[in-house]
Protein backbone atom coordinates (compact mmCIF):
# COMPACT_ATOMS: atom_id res chain seq x y z
CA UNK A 1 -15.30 -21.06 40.06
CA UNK A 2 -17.45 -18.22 38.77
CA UNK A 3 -21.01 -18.64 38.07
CA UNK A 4 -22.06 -17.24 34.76
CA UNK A 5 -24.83 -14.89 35.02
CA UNK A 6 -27.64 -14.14 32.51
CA UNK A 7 -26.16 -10.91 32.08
CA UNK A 8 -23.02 -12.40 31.27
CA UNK A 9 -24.59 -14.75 28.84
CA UNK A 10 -26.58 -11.66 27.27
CA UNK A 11 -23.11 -9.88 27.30
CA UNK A 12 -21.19 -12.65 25.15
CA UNK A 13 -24.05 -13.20 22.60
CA UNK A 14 -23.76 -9.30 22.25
CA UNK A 15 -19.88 -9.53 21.68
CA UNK A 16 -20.38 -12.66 19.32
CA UNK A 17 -23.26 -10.57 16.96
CA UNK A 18 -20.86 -6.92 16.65
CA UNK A 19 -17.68 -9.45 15.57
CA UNK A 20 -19.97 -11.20 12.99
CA UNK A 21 -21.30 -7.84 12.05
CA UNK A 22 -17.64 -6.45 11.66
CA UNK A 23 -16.21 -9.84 10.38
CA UNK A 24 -19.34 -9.61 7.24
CA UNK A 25 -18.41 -5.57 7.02
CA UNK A 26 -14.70 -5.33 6.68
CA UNK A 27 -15.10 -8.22 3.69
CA UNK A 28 -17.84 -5.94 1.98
CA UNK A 29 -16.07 -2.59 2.46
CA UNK A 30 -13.23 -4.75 0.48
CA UNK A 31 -14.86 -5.83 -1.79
CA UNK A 32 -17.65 -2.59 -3.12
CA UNK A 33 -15.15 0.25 -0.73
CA UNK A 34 -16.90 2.32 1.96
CA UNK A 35 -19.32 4.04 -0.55
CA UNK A 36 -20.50 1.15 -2.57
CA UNK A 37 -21.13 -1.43 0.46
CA UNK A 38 -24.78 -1.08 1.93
CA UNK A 39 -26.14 -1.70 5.69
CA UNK A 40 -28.55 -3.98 3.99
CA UNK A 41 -26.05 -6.37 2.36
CA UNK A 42 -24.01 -6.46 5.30
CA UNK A 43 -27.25 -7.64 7.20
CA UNK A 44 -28.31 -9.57 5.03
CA UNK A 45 -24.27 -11.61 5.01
CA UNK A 46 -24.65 -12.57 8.44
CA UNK A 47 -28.87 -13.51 8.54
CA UNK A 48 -30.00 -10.10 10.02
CA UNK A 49 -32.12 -7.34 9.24
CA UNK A 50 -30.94 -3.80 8.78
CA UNK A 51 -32.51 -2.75 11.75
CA UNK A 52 -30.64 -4.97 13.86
CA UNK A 53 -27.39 -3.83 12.44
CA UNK A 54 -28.32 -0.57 13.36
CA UNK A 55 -28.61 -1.31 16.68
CA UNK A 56 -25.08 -1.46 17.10
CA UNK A 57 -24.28 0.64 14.39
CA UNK A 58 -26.51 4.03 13.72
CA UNK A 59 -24.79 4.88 10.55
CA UNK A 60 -22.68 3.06 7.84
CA UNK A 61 -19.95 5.41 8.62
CA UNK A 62 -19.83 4.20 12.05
CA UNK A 63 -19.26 0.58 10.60
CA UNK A 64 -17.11 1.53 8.77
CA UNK A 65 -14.93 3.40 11.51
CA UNK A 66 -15.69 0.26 14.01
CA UNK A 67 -13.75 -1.55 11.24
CA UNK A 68 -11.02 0.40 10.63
CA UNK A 69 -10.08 1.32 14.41
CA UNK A 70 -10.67 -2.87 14.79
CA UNK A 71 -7.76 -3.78 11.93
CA UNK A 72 -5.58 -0.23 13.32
CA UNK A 73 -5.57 -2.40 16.95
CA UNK A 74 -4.44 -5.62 15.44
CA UNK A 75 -1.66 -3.45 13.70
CA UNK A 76 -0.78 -2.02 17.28
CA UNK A 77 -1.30 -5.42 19.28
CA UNK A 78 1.35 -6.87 16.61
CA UNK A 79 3.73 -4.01 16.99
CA UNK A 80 3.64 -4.16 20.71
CA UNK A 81 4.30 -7.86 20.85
CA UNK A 82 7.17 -7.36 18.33
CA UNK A 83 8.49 -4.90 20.25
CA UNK A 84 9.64 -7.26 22.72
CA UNK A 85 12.50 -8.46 20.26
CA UNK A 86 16.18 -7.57 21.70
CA UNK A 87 17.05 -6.13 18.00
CA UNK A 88 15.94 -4.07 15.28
CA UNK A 89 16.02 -7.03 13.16
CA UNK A 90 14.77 -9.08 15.07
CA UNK A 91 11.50 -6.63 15.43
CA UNK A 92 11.19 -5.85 11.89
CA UNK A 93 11.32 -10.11 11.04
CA UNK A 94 8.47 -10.64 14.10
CA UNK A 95 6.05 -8.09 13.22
CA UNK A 96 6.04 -8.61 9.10
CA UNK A 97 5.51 -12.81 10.47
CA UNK A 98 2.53 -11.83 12.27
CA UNK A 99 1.37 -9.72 9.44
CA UNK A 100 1.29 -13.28 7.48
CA UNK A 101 0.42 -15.26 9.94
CA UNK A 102 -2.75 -13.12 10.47
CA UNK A 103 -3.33 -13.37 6.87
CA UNK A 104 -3.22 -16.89 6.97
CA UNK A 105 -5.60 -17.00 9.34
CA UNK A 106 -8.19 -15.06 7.76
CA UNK A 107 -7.78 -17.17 4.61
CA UNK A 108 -8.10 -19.95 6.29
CA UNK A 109 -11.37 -18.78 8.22
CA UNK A 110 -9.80 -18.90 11.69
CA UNK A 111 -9.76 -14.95 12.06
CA UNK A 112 -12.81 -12.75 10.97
CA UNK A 113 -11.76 -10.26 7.43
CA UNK A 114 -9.49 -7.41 8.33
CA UNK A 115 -10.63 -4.26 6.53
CA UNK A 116 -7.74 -2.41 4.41
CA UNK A 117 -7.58 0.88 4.61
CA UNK A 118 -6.95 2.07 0.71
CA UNK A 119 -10.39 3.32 1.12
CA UNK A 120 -10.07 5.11 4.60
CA UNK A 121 -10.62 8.45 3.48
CA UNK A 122 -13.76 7.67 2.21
CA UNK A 123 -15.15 8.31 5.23
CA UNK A 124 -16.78 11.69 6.54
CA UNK A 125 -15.95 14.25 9.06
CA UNK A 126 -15.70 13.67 12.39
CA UNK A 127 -14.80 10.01 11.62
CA UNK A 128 -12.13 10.52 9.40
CA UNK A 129 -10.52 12.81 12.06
CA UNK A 130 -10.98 10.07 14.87
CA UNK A 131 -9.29 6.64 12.39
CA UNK A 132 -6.45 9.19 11.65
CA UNK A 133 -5.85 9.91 15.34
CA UNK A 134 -5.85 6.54 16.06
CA UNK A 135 -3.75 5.33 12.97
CA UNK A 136 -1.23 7.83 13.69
CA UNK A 137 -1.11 6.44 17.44
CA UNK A 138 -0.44 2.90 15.65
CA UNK A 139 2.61 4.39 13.27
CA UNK A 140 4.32 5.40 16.19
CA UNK A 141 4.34 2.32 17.77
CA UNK A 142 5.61 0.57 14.67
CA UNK A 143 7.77 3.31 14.36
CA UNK A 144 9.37 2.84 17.79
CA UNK A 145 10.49 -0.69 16.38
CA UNK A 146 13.46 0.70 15.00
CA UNK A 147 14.88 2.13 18.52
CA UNK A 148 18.30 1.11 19.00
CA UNK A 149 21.62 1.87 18.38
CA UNK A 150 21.26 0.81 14.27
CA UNK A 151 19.08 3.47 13.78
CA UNK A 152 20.37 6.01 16.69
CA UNK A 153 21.74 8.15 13.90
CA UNK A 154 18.56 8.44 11.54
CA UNK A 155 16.54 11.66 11.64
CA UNK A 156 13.10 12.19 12.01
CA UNK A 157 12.13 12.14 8.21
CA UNK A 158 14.76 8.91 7.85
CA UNK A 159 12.41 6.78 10.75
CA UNK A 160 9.27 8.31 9.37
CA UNK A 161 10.16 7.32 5.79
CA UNK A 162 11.31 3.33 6.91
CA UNK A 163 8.13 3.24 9.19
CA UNK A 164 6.07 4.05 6.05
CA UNK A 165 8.04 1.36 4.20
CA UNK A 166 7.59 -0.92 6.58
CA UNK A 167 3.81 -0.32 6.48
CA UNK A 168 3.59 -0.09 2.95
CA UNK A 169 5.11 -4.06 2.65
CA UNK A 170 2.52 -5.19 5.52
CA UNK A 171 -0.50 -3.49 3.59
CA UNK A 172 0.94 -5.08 0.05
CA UNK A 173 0.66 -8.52 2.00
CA UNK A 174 -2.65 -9.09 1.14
CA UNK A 175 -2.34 -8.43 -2.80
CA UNK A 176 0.04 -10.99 -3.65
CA UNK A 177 -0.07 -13.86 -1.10
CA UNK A 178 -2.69 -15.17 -2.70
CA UNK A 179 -0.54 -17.02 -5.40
CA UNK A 180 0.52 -19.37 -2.03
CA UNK A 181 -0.78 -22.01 0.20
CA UNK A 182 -1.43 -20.43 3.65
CA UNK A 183 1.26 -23.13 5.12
CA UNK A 184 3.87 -20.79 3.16
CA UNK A 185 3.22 -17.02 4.26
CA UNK A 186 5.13 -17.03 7.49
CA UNK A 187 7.88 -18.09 4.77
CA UNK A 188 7.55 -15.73 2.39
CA UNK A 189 7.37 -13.13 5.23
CA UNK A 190 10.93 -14.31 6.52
CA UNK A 191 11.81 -13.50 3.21
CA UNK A 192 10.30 -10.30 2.76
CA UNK A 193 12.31 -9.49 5.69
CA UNK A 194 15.58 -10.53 4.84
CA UNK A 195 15.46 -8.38 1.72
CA UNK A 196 13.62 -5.65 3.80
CA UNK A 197 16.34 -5.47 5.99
CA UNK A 198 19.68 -6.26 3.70
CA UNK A 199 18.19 -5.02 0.43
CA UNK A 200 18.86 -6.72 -2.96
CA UNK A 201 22.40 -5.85 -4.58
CA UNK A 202 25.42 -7.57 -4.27
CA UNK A 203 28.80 -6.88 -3.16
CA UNK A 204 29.91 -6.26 -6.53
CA UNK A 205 25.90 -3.76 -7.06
CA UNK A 206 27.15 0.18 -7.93
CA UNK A 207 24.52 2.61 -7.18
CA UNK A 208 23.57 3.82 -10.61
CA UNK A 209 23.66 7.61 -12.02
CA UNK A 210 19.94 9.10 -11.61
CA UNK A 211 20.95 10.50 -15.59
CA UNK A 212 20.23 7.94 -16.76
CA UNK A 213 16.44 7.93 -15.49
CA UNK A 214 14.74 10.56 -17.23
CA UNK A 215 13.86 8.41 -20.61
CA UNK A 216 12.17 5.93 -18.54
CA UNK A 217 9.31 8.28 -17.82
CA UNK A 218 6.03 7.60 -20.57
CA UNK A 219 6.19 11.06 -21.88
CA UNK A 220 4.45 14.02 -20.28
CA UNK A 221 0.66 14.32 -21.19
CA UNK A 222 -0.84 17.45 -22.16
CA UNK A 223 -4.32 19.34 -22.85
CA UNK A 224 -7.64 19.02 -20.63
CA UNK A 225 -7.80 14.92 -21.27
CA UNK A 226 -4.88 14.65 -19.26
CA UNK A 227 -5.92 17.12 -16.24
CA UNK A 228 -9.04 15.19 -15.95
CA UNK A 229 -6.55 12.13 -15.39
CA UNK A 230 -4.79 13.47 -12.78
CA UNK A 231 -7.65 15.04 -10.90
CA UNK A 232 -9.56 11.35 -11.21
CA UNK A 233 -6.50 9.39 -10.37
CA UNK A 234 -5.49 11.70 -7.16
CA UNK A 235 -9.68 11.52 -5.50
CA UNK A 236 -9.81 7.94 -6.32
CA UNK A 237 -6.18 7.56 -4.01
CA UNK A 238 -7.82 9.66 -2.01
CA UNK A 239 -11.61 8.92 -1.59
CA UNK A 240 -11.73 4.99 -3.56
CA UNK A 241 -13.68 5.09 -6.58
CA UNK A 242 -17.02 5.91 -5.62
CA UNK A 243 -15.88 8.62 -3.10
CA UNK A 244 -14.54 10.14 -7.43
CA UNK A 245 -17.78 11.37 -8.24
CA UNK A 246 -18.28 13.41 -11.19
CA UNK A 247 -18.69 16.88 -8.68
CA UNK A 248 -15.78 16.25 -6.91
CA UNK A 249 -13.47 15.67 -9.96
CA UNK A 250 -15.20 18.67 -11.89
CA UNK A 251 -14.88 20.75 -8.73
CA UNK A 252 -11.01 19.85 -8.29
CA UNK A 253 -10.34 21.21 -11.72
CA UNK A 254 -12.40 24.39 -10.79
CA UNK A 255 -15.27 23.35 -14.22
CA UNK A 256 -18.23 22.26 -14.51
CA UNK A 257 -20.22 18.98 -15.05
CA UNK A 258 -21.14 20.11 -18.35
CA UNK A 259 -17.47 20.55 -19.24
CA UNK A 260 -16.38 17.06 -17.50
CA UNK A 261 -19.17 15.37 -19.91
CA UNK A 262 -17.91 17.49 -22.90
CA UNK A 263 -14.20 15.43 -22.43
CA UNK A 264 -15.66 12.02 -21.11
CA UNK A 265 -18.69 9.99 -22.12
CA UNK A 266 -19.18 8.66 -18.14
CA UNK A 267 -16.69 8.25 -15.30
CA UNK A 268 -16.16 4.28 -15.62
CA UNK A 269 -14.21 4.80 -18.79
CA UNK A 270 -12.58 7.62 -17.25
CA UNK A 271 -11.40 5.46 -14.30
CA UNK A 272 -10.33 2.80 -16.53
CA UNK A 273 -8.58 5.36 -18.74
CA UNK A 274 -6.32 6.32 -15.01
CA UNK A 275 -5.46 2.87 -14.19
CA UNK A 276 -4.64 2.35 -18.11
CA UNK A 277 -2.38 5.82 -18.01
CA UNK A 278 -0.91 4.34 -15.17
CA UNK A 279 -0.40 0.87 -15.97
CA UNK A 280 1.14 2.81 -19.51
CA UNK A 281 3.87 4.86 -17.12
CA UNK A 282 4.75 1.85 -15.12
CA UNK A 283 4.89 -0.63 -18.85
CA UNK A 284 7.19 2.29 -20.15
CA UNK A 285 9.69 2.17 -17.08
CA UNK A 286 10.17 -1.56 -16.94
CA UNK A 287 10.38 -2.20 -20.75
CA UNK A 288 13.02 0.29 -20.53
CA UNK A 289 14.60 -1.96 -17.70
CA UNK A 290 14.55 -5.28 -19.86
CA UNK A 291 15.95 -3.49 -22.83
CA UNK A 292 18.31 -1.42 -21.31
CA UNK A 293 21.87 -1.51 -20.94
CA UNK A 294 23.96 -1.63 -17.46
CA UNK A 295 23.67 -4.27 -14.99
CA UNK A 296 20.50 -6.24 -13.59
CA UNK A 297 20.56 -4.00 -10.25
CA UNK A 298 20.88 -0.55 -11.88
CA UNK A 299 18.30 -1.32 -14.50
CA UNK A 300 15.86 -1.84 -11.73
CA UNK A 301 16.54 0.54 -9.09
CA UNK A 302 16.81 3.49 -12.60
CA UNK A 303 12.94 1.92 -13.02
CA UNK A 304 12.12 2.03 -9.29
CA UNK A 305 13.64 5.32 -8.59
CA UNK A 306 11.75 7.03 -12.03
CA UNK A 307 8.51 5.20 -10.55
CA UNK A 308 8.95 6.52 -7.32
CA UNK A 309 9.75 10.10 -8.61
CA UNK A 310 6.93 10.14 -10.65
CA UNK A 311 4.49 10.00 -7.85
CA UNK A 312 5.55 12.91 -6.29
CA UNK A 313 6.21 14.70 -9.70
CA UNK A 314 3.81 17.26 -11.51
CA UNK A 315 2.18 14.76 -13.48
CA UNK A 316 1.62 12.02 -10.67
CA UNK A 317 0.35 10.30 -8.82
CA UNK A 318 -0.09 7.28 -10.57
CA UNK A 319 -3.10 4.90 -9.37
CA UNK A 320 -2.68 3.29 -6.21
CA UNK A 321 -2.86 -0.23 -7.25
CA UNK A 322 -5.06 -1.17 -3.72
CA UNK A 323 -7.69 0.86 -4.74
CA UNK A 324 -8.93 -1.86 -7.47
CA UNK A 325 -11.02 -3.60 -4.49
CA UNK A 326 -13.45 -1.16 -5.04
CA UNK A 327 -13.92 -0.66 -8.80
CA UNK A 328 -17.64 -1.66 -9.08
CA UNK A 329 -17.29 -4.72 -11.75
CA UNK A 330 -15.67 -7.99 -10.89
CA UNK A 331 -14.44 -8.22 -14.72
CA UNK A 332 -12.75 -5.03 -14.69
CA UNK A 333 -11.27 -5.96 -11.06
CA UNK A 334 -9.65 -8.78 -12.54
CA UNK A 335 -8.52 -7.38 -15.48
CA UNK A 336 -6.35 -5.08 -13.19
CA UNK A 337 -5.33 -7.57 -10.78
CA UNK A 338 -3.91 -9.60 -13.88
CA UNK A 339 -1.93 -6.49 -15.58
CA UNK A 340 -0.42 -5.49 -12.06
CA UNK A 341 0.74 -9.41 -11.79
CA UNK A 342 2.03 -9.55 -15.51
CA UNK A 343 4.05 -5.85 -15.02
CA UNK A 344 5.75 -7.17 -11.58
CA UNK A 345 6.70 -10.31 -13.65
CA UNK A 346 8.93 -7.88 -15.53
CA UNK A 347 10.30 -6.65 -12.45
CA UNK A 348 11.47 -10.10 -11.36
CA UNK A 349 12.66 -10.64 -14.83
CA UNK A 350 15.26 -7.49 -14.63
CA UNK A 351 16.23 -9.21 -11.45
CA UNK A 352 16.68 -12.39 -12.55
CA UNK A 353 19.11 -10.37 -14.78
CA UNK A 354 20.99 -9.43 -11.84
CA UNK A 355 21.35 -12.98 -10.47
CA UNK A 356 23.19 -14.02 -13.82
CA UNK A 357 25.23 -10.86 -13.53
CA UNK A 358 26.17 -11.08 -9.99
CA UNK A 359 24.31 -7.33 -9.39
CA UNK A 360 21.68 -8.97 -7.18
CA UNK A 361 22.68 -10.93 -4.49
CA UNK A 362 20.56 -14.76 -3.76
CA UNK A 363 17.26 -14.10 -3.26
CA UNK A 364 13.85 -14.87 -4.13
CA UNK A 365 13.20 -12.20 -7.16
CA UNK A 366 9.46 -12.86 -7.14
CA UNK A 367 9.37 -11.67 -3.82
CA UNK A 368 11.51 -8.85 -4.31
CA UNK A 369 9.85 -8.10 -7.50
CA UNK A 370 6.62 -7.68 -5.64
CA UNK A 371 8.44 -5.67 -2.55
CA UNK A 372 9.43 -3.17 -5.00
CA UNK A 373 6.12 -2.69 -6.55
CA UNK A 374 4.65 -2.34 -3.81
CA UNK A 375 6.62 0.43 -2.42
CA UNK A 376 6.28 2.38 -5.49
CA UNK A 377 2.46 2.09 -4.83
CA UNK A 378 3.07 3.26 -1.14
CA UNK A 379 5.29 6.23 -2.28
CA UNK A 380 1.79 8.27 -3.42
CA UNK A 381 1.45 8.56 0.86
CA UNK A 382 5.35 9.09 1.55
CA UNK A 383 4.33 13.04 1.78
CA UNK A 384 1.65 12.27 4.93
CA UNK A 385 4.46 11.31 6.88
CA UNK A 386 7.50 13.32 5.76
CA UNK A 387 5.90 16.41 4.49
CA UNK A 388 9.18 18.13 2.88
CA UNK A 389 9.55 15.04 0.61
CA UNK A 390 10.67 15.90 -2.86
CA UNK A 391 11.40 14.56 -5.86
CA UNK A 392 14.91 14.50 -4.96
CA UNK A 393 14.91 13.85 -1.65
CA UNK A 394 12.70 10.71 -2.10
CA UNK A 395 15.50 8.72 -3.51
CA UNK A 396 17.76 9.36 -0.22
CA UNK A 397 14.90 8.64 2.11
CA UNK A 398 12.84 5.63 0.32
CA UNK A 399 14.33 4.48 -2.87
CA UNK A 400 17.64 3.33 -1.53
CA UNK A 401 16.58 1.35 1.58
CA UNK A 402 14.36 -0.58 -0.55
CA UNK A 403 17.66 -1.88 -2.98
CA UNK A 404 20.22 -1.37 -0.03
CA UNK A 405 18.07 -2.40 3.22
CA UNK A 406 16.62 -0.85 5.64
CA UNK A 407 19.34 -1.75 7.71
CA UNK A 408 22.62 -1.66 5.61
CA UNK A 409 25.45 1.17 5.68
CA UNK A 410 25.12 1.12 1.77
CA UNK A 411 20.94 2.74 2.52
CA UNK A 412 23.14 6.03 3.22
CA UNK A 413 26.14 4.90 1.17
CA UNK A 414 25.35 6.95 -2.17
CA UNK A 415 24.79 10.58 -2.29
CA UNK A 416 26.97 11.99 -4.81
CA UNK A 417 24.77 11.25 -7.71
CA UNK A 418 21.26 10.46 -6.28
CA UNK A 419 20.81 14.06 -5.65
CA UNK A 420 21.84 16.19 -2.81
CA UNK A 421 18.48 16.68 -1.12
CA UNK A 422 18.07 14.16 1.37
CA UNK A 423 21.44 13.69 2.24
């Protein structure tokens, strides 16, 4: 039997301080994002002085990169251990169950917080470079769970697409689980999954004509008001909303601070006025969906596929919903939170539509409901990994395997009148 060492001992209690240091940082960088969370409060979350934080850490950034490349190796460790599956199925089901059960766990207080990453490119130069490097390392991995002969035929931008997919459900995980006991989130994963990999229509489902989608778009904004919405909405996707200052957005729409204060009073309201233009595009498609005419199904894969479309449109992106951790008041945090839950209640209710027509096959539409939301917030990053996407060619690669599975023959079923690009 080994004999334990003081430098062992000196070793562990150094190990045991960094993972309560990371533990206290990834739930503060969640919380305030990567610009708003200070070394001091992090210290201060786990009994320690700044200074002793810095000991491990020089800078915030570094933290905050620690973090990062700490949740990007659970996403690897998970992919490698689902890996081991015989099937693509069988992969996919494994590696969105450890996604929950880790989730669980956290919840529950039996794994340190896992930072998300909606605020990852808050971060500076060289550390951006290095999290990138090493998240790019992790998509292949995931990526390679879909080796086999179900996929043998996909191309690259096909695999790239469904790995983004994928991720995109595992990084939604966190948003809505909340409304169940931890007991039930290896569940509701085996769920996501089934409808992940079988989709949601029917036997009887009929892709639907994309003619029909253009009135489901809020119409097109116009004037400087509306450029200053776009310019926020894209930095705060891209940086979290203190990484939007008032320079950047000026400097994106080539004017200066004096003109950004001649069009907004401060940037709060003009952060609240993005997720409101947003939350207005995405109200507009789904009323549309209750109200419209054609089956269950079509009515909400025409609101998905406008959704989606819009994000990679002129006037897009809309807000990416996961931002909200890091909007700076807890009021305004919930606010959001409880609009996103009431609009993905409409969702479910255009499926529950389905059900009583027989479009939608037996599922859970709550679950689906929430799938398909939060794709449409992932489809704002479907360009990082398939950098031709278009408007068109969006529906081929990432609309229909949400409705038809990522799995099904009916994902490559309908090209005639989704558009040729992407066939």
């Amino acid at each position: 039997m080994p004999v334990e060492t003081s430098r062992d001992t000196q070793t562990a209690r150094f190990n045991e301080k960094r993972d309560a240091i990371l533990g206290a940082a990834a739930l503060r960088f969640n919380e305030q994002g990567v610009k708003g969370a200070t070394l001091a409060d992090i210290a201060a979350s786990v009994g320690l002085v700044t200074n002793s934080v810095t000991y491990y850490y020089r800078k915030k950034e570094d933290l905050a990169t620690a973090c990062f490349l700490r949740a990007i190796a659970l996403f690897d460790d998970m992919a490698k251990a689902s890996a081991r599956e015989p099937k693509v199925a069988d992969r996919v089901r494994s590696y969105l169950r450890r996604h929950a059960a880790l989730q669980a766990a956290v919840r529950l207080g039996r794994h340190p917080p896992v930072v998300v990453f909606s605020d990852v490119r808050a971060l500076p130069s060289p550390q951006l470079e290095e999290v990138h490097r090493a998240y790019t390392d992790m998509f292949r991995r995931v990526r390679s769970l879909f080796r086999g002969e179900e996929s043998a035929a996909w191309s690259k931008d096909t695999r790239n697409a469904r790995t983004h997919m994928l991720l995109s459900l595992a990084h939604w995980l966190p948003v809505w689980f909340g409304r169940y006991e931890e007991s039930e989130y290896v569940r509701m994963a085996d769920r996501v999954a089934d409808i992940a990999l079988h989709g949601m229509g029917s036997a009887t489902a009929e892709w639907p004509m994309e003619a029909g989608d253009a009135p489901w778009l809020a119409p097109a904004g116009a004037g400087p008001m509306d450029a200053f919405l776009r310019a926020a909405t894209a930095l705060v996707n891209e940086q979290g909303y203190r990484g939007a200052s008032v320079d950047k957005i000026s400097a994106r729409l080539h004017v200066t601070k004096g003109s950004f204060y001649h069009h907004n009073d401060n940037k709060p309201d003009l952060i609240a006025a993005c997720f409101d233009r947003t939350f207005k595009v995405v109200r507009h498609a789904l009323e549309a969906a209750q109200s419209g005419s054609g089956s269950g199904w079509s009515r909400a894969v025409s609101a998905t596929r406008a959704l989606v479309r819009f994000q990679l449109s002129e006037e897009g992106p809309l807000l990416r919903l996961s931002s909200t951790s890091a909007l700076p008041d807890q009021a305004d945090r919930a606010r959001v939170h409880k609009t996103l839950q009431q609009l993905t209640e409409r969702m479910a209710n255009v499926l529950v539509d389905g059900l009583m027509d027989g479009s939608v096959r037996a599922l859970d539409t709550s679950v689906a409901a929430q799938m398909a939301m939060g794709l449409v917030n992932g489809a704002a990053e479907v360009h990082r990994w398939v950098p031709a996407v278009t408007e068109e060619s969006v529906v081929a690669l990432y609309v229909r395997p949400i409705f038809c599975g990522l799995l099904s023959a009916e994902s490559g079923k309908f090209s005639v009148e989704d558009g040729a690009a992407g066939a």
